[in-house]
C-alpha atoms as a PDB file:
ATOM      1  CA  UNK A   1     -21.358 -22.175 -34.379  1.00  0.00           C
ATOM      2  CA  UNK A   2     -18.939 -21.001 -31.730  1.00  0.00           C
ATOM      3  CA  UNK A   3     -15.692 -21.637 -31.027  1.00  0.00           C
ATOM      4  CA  UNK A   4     -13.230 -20.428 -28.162  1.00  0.00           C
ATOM      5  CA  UNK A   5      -9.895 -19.192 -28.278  1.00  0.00           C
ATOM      6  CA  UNK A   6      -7.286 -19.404 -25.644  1.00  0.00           C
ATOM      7  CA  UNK A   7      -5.135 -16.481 -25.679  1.00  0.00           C
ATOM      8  CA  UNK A   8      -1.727 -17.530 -24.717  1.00  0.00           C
ATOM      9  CA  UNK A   9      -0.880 -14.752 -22.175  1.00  0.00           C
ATOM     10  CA  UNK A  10      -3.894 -15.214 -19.951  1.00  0.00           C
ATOM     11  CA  UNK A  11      -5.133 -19.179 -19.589  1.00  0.00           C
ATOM     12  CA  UNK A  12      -7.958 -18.037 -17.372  1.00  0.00           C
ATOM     13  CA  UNK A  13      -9.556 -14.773 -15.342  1.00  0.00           C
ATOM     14  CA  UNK A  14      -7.111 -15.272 -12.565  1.00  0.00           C
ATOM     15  CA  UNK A  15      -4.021 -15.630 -14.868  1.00  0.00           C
ATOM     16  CA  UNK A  16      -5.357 -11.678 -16.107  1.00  0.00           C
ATOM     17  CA  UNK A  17      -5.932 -10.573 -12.520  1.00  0.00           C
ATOM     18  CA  UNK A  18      -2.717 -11.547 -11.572  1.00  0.00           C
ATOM     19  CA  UNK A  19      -0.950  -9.604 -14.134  1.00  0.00           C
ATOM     20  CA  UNK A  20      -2.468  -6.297 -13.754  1.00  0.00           C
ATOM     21  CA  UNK A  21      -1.159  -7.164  -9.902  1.00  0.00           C
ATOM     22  CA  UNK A  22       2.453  -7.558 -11.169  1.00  0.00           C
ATOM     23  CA  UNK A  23       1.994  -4.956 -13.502  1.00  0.00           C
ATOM     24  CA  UNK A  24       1.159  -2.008 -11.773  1.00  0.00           C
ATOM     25  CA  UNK A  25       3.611  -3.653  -8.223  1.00  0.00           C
ATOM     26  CA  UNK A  26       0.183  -4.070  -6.081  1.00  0.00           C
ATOM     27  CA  UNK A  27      -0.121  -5.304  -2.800  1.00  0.00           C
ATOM     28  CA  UNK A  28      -1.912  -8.898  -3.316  1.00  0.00           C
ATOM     29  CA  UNK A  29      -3.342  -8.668   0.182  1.00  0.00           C
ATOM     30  CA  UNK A  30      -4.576  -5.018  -0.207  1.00  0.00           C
ATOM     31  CA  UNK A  31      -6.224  -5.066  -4.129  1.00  0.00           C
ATOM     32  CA  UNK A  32      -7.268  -1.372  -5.088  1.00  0.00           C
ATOM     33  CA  UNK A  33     -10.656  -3.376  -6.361  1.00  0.00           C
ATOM     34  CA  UNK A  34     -11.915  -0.057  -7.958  1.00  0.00           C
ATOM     35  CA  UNK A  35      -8.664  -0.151 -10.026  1.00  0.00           C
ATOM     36  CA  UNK A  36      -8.504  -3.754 -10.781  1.00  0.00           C
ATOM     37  CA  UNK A  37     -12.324  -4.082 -12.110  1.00  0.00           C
ATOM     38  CA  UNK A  38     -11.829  -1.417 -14.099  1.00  0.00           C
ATOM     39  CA  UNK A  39      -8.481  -2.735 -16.158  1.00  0.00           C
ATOM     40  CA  UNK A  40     -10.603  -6.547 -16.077  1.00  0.00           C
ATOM     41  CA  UNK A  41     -13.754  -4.665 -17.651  1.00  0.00           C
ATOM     42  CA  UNK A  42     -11.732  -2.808 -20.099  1.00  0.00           C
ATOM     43  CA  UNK A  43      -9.869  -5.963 -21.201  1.00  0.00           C
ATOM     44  CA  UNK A  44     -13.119  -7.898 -21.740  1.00  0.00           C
ATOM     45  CA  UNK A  45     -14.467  -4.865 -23.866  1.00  0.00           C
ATOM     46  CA  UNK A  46     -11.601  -5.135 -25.915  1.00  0.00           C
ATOM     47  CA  UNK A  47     -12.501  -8.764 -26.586  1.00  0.00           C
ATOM     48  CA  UNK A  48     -15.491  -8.409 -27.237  1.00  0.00           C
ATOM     49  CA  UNK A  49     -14.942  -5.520 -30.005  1.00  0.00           C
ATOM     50  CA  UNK A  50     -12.269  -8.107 -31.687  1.00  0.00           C
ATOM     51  CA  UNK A  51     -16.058 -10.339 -32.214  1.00  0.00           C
ATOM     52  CA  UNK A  52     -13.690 -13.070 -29.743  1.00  0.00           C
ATOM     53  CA  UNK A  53     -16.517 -14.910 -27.422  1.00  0.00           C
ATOM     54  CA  UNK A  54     -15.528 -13.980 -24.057  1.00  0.00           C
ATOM     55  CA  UNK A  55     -15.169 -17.317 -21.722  1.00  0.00           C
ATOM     56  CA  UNK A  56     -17.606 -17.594 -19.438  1.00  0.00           C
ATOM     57  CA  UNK A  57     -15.228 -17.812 -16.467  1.00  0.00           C
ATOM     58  CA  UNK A  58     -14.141 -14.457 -17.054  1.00  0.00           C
ATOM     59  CA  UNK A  59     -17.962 -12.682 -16.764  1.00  0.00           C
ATOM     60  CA  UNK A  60     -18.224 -14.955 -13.289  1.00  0.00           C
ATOM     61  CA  UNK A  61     -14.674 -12.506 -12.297  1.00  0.00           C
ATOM     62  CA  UNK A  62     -16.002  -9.323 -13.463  1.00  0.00           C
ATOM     63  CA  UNK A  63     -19.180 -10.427 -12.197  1.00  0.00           C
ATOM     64  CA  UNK A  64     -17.530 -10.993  -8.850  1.00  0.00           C
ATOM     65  CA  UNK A  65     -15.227  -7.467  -8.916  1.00  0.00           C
ATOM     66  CA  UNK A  66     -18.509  -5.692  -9.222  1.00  0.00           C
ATOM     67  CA  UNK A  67     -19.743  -7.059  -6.416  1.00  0.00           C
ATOM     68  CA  UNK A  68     -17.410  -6.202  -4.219  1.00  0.00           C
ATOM     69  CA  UNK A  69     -16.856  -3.095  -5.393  1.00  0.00           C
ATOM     70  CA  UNK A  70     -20.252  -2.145  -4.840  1.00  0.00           C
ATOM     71  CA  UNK A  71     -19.643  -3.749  -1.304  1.00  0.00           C
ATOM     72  CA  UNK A  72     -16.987  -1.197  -0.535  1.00  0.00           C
ATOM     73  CA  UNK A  73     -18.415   1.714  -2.003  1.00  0.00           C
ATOM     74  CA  UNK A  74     -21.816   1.091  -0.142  1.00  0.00           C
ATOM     75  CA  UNK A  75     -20.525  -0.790   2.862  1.00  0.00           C
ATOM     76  CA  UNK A  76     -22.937  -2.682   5.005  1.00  0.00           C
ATOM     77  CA  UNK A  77     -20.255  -4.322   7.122  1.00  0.00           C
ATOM     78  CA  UNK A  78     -20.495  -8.201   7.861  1.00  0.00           C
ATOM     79  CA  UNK A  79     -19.352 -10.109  10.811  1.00  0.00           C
ATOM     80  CA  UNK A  80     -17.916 -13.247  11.564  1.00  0.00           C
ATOM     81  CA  UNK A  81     -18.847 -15.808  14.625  1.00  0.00           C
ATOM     82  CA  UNK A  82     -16.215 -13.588  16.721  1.00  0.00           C
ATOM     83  CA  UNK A  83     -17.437 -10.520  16.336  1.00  0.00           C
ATOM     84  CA  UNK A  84     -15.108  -9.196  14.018  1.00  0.00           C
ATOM     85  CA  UNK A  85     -15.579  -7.589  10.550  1.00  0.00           C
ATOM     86  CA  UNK A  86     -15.300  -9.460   7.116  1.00  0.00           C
ATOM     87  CA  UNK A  87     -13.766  -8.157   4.143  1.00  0.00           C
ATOM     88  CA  UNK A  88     -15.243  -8.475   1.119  1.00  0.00           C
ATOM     89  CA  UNK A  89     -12.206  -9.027  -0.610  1.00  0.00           C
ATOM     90  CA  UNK A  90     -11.097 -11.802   1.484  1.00  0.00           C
ATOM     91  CA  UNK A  91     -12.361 -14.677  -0.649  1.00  0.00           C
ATOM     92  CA  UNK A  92     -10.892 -13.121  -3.747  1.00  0.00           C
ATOM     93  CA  UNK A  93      -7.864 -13.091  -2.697  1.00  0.00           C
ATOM     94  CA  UNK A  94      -7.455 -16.372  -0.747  1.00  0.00           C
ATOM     95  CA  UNK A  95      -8.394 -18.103  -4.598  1.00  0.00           C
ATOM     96  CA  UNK A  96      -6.074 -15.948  -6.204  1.00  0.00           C
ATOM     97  CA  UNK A  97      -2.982 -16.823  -3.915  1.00  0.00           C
ATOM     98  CA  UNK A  98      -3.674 -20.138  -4.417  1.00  0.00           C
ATOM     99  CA  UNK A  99      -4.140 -20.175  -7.831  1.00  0.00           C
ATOM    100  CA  UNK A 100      -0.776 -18.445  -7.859  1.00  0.00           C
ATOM    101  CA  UNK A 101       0.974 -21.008  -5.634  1.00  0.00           C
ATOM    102  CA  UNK A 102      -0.396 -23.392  -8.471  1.00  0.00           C
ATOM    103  CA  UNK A 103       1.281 -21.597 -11.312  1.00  0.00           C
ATOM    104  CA  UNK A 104       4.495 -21.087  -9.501  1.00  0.00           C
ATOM    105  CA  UNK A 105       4.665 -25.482  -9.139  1.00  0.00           C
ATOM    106  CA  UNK A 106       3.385 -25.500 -13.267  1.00  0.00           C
ATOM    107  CA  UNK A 107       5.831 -23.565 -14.025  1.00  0.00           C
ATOM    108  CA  UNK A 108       8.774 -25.481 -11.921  1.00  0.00           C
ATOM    109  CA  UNK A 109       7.144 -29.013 -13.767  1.00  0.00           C
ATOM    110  CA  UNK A 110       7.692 -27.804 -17.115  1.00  0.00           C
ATOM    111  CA  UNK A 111      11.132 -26.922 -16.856  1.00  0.00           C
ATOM    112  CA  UNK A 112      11.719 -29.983 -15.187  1.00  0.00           C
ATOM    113  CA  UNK A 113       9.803 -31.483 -18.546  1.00  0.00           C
ATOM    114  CA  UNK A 114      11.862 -29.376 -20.679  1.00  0.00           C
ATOM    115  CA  UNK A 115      15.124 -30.937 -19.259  1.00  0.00           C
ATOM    116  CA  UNK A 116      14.200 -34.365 -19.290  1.00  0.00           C
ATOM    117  CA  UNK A 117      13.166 -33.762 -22.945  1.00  0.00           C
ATOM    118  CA  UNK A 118      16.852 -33.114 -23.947  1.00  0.00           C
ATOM    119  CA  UNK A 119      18.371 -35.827 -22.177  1.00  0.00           C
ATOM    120  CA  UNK A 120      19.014 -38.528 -24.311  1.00  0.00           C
ATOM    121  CA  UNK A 121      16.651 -41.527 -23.740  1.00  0.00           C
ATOM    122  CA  UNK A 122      18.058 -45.180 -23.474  1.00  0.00           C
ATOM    123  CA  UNK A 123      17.277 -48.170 -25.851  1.00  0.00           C
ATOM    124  CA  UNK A 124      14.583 -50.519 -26.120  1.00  0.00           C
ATOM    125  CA  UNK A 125      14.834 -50.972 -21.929  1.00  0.00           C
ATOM    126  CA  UNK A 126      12.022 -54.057 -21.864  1.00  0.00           C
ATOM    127  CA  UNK A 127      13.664 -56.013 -23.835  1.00  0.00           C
ATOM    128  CA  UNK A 128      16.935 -55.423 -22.211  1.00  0.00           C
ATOM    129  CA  UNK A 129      15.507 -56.394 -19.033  1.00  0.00           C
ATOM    130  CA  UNK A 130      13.712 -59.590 -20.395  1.00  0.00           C
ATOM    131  CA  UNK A 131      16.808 -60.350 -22.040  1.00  0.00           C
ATOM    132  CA  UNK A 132      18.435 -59.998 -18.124  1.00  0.00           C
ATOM    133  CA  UNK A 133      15.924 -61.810 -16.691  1.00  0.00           C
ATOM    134  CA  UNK A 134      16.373 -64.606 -19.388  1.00  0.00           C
ATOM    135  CA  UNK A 135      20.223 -65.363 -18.683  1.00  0.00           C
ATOM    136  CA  UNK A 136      19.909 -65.453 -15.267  1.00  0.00           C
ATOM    137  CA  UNK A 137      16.662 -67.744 -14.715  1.00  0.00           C
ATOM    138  CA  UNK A 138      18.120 -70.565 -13.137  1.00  0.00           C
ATOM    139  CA  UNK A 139      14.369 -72.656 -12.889  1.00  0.00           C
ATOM    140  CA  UNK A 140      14.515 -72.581 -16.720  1.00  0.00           C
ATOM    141  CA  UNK A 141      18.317 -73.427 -16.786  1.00  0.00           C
ATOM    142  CA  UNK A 142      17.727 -76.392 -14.282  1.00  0.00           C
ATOM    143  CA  UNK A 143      14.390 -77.671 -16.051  1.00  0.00           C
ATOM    144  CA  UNK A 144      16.881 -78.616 -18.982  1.00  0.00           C
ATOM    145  CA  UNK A 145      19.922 -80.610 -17.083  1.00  0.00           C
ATOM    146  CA  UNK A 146      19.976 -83.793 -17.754  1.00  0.00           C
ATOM    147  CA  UNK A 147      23.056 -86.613 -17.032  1.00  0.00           C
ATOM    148  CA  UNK A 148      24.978 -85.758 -20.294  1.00  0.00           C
ATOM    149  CA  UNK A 149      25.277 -81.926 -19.414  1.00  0.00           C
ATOM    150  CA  UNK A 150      26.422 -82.534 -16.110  1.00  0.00           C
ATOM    151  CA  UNK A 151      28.933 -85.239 -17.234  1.00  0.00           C
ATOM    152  CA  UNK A 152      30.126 -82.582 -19.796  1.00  0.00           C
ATOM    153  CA  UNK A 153      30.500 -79.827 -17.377  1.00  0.00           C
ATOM    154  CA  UNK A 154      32.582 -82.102 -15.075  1.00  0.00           C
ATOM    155  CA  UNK A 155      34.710 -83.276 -18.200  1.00  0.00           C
ATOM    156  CA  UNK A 156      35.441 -79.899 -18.847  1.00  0.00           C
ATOM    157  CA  UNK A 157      36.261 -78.698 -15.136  1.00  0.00           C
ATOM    158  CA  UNK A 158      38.423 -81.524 -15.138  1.00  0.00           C
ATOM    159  CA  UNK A 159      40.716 -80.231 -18.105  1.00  0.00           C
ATOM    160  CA  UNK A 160      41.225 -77.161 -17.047  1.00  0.00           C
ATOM    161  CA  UNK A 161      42.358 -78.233 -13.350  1.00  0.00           C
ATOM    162  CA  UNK A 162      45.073 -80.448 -15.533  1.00  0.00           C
ATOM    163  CA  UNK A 163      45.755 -77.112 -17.995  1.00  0.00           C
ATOM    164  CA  UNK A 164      46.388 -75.295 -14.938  1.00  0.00           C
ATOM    165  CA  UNK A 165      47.728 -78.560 -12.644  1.00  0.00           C
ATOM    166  CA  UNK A 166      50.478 -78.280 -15.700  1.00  0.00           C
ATOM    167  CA  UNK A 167      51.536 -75.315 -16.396  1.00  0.00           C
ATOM    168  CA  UNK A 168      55.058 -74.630 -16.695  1.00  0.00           C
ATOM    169  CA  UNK A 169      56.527 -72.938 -13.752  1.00  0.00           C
ATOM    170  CA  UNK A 170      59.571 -70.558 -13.692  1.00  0.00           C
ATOM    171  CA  UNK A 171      61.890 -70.545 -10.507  1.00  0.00           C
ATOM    172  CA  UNK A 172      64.448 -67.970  -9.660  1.00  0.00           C
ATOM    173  CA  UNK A 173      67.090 -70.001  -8.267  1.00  0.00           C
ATOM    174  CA  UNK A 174      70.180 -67.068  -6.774  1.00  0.00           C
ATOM    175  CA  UNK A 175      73.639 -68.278  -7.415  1.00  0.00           C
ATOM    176  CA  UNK A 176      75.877 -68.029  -4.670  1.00  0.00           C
ATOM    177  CA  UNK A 177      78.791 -66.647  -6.652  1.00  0.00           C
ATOM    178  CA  UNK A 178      79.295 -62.825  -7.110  1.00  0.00           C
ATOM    179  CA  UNK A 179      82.423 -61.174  -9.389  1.00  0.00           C
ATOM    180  CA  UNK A 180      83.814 -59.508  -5.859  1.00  0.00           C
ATOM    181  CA  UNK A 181      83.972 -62.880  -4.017  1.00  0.00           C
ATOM    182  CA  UNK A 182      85.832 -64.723  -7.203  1.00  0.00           C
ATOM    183  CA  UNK A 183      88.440 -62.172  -7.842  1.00  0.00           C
ATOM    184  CA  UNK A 184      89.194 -62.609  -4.309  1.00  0.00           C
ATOM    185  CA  UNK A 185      89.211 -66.494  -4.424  1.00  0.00           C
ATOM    186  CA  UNK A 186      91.626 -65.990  -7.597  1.00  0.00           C
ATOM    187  CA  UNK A 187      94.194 -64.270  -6.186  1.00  0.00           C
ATOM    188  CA  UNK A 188      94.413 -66.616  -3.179  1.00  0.00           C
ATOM    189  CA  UNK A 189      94.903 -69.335  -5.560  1.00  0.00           C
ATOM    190  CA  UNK A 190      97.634 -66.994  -7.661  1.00  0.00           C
ATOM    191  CA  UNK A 191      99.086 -66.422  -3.787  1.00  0.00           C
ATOM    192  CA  UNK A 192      99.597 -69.710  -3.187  1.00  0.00           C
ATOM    193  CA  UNK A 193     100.378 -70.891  -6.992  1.00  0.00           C
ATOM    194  CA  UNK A 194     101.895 -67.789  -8.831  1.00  0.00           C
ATOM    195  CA  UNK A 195     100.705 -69.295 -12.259  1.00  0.00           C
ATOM    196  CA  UNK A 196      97.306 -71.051 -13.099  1.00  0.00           C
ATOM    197  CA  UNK A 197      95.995 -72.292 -16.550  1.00  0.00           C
ATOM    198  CA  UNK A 198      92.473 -71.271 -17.468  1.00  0.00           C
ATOM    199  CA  UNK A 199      91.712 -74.920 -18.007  1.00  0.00           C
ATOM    200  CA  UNK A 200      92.734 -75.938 -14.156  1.00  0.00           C
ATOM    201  CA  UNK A 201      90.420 -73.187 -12.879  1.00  0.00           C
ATOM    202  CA  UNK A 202      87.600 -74.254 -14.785  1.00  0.00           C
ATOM    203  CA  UNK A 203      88.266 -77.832 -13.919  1.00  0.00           C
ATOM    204  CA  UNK A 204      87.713 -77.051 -10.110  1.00  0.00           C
ATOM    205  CA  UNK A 205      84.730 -76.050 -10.690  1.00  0.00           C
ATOM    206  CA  UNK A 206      83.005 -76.895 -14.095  1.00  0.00           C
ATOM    207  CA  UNK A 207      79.827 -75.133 -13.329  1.00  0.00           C
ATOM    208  CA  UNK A 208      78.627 -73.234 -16.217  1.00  0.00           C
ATOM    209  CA  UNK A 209      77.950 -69.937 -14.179  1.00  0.00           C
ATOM    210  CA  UNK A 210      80.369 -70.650 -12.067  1.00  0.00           C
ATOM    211  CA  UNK A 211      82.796 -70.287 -15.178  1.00  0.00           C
ATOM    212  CA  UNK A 212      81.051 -67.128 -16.382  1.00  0.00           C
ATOM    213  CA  UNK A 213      81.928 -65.882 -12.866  1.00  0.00           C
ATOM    214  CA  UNK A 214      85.831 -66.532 -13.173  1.00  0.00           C
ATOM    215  CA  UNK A 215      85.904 -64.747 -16.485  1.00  0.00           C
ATOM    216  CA  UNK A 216      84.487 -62.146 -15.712  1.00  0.00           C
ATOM    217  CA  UNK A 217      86.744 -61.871 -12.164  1.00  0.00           C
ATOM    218  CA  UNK A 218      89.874 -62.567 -14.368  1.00  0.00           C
ATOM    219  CA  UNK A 219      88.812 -59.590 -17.156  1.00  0.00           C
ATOM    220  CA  UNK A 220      88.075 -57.245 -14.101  1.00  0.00           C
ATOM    221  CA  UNK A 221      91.704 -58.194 -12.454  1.00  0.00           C
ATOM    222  CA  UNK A 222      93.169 -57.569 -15.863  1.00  0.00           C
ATOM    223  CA  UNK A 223      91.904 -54.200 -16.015  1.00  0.00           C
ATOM    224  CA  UNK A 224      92.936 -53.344 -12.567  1.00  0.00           C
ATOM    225  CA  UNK A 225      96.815 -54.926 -13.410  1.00  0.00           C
ATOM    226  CA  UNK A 226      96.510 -57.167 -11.013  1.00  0.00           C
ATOM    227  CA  UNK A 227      97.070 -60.180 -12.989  1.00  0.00           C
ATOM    228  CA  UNK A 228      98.543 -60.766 -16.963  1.00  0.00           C
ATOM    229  CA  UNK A 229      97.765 -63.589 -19.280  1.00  0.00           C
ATOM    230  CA  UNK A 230      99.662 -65.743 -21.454  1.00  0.00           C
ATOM    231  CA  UNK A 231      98.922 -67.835 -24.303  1.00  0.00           C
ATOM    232  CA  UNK A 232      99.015 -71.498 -23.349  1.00  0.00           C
ATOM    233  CA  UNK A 233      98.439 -75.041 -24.801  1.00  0.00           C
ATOM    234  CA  UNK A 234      95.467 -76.177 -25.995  1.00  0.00           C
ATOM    235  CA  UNK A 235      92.414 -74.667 -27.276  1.00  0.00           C
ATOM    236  CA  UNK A 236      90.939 -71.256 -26.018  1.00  0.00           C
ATOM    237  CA  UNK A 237      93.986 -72.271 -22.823  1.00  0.00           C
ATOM    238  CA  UNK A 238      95.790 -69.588 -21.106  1.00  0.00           C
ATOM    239  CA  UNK A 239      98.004 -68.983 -18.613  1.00  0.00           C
ATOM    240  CA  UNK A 240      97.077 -66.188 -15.116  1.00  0.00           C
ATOM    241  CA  UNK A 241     100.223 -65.114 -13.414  1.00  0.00           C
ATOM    242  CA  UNK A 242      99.896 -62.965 -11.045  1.00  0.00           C
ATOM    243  CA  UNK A 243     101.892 -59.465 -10.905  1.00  0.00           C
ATOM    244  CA  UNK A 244     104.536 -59.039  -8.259  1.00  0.00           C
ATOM    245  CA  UNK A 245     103.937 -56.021  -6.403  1.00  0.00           C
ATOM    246  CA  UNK A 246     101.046 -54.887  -7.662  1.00  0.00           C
ATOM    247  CA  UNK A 247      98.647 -53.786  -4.582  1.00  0.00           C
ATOM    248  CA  UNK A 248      95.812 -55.376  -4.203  1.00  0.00           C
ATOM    249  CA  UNK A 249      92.205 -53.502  -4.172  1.00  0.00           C
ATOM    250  CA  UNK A 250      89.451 -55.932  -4.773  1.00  0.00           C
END
C-alpha cells in the first residue's frame, strides 16, 4: 500500500521552486537553472531518505530542470519562425509566473474567507423571506374576501372617521384686556369719580377675566401709591380713592 503526504509548506513542485526563488532574492526571469536543480534534487533526496513517496509531479520538475540544464551546458541553439533564438528556460518560467499569479489571488480568497467567517451570520433568512412574501401576497389575501369582510372593514373605517370627526378641540381665544391698559382705564374713572366701590367696577363689566384684570390693575396701582383702599359695605366690597397728587406712571 501507498499513501501520499502533502507537506504543508510546498503544495506542489512549483510551490518548492518558487521558494528557493524568494529565498536566495533570484531574478524570476533570469533562473540560475544549475543552482535551482540542484536545491530541487537535494530536496527530493531528502524525501526520499525520510521513506516519504515522492509525488510524481515533482520527478516531471526535476525531470524538466535536467533538461534544460543539459540544454545550457551543451547548447544547440533553437530558433523561432523569426529567426530569433529560444531559450530553454522560457517555458519554465512562463508556468511558474502564472502559477504564482494563481497563488497571489488564493491567497487574497482566503483572507477574504477568513473575514467572512467571523462575521456574524443572520437567522434562519428563508423563512424570513417566506414569511415576507406571505404578508404581503395580495392574490392570497383577495382569494379570501368575501361581502362580510368588506362590510366589516367599512364599519370599522367608519368609526374611526367619527373618533376622529369628534375629538375634542382646544382653541386659544386672546383676551383683549392687558394689566397696562386697565390701570389706565382705572384712573380715568378715579379722574372723573375720585371714589369707586369694587362692586361698581365689577358691575361694568362682569366678565370673569375681565375682573381678574381689574384686580390685578388695582394691586399694581396700590403698590405704586397711586390709589388706597377702604373697607366698604357688603361682602369682599371696598372702596378705590384715588391719591391727590400722586404722579402718575402707568
Amino acid at each position: 500500500m501507498s499513501f501520499e503526504i502533502k507537506l504543508p509548506l510546498f503544495e506542489g513542485p512549483f510551490d518548492l521552486l518558487l521558494f528557493f526563488i524568494e529565498r536566495d532574492e533570484l531574478d524570476i526571469q533570469n533562473i540560475p537553472i544549475s543552482k535551482i536543480t540542484n536545491d530541487f534534487l537535494d530536496y527530493l533526496h531528502r524525501l526520499e531518505e525520510m521513506n516519504l513517496e515522492v509525488a510524481s509531479e515533482f520527478i516531471l520538475v526535476a525531470a524538466t530542470l535536467m533538461r534544460i540544464k543539459a540544454k545550457l551546458l551543451l547548447p544547440r541553439p533553437t530558433f523561432d519562425e523569426e529567426g530569433n533564438e529560444l531559450d530553454p528556460r522560457d517555458e519554465l518560467i512562463r508556468h511558474l509566473l502564472e502559477y504564482k499569479r494563481y497563488k497571489e489571488v488564493v491567497g487574497q480568497l482566503v483572507t477574504m474567507e477568513a473575514g467572512q467567517i467571523e462575521k456574524e451570520k443572520r437567522g434562519n433568512i428563508a423563512k424570513e423571506i417566506k414569511m415576507l412574501a406571505g404578508a404581503s401576497n395580495l392574490e392570497a389575501e383577495l382569494q379570501d374576501v368575501d361581502l362580510y369582510k368588506l362590510l366589516k372593514v367599512f364599519q370599522n373605517v367608519m368609526a374611526r372617521y367619527e373618533i376622529e370627526k369628534n375629538k375634542p378641540q382646544h382653541h386659544v381665544t386672546p383676551y383683549p384686556y392687558t394689566i397696562s391698559g386697565q390701570k389706565k382705564v382705572l384712573l380715568d374713572a378715579l379722574h372723573k369719580i375720585p371714589k369707586m366701590s369694587f362692586t361698581d367696577i365689577i358691575t361694568q363689566d362682569p366678565t370673569k377675566i375681565l375682573v381678574i384684570y381689574n384686580f390685578l390693575a388695582i394691586l399694581e396701582l396700590l403698590q405704586l401709591q397711586l390709589i388706597t383702599l377702604r373697607l366698604g359695605e357688603g361682602f369682599n366690597n371696598f372702596w378705590v380713592e384715588k391719591i391727590e397728587g400722586a404722579v402718575q406712571e402707568i
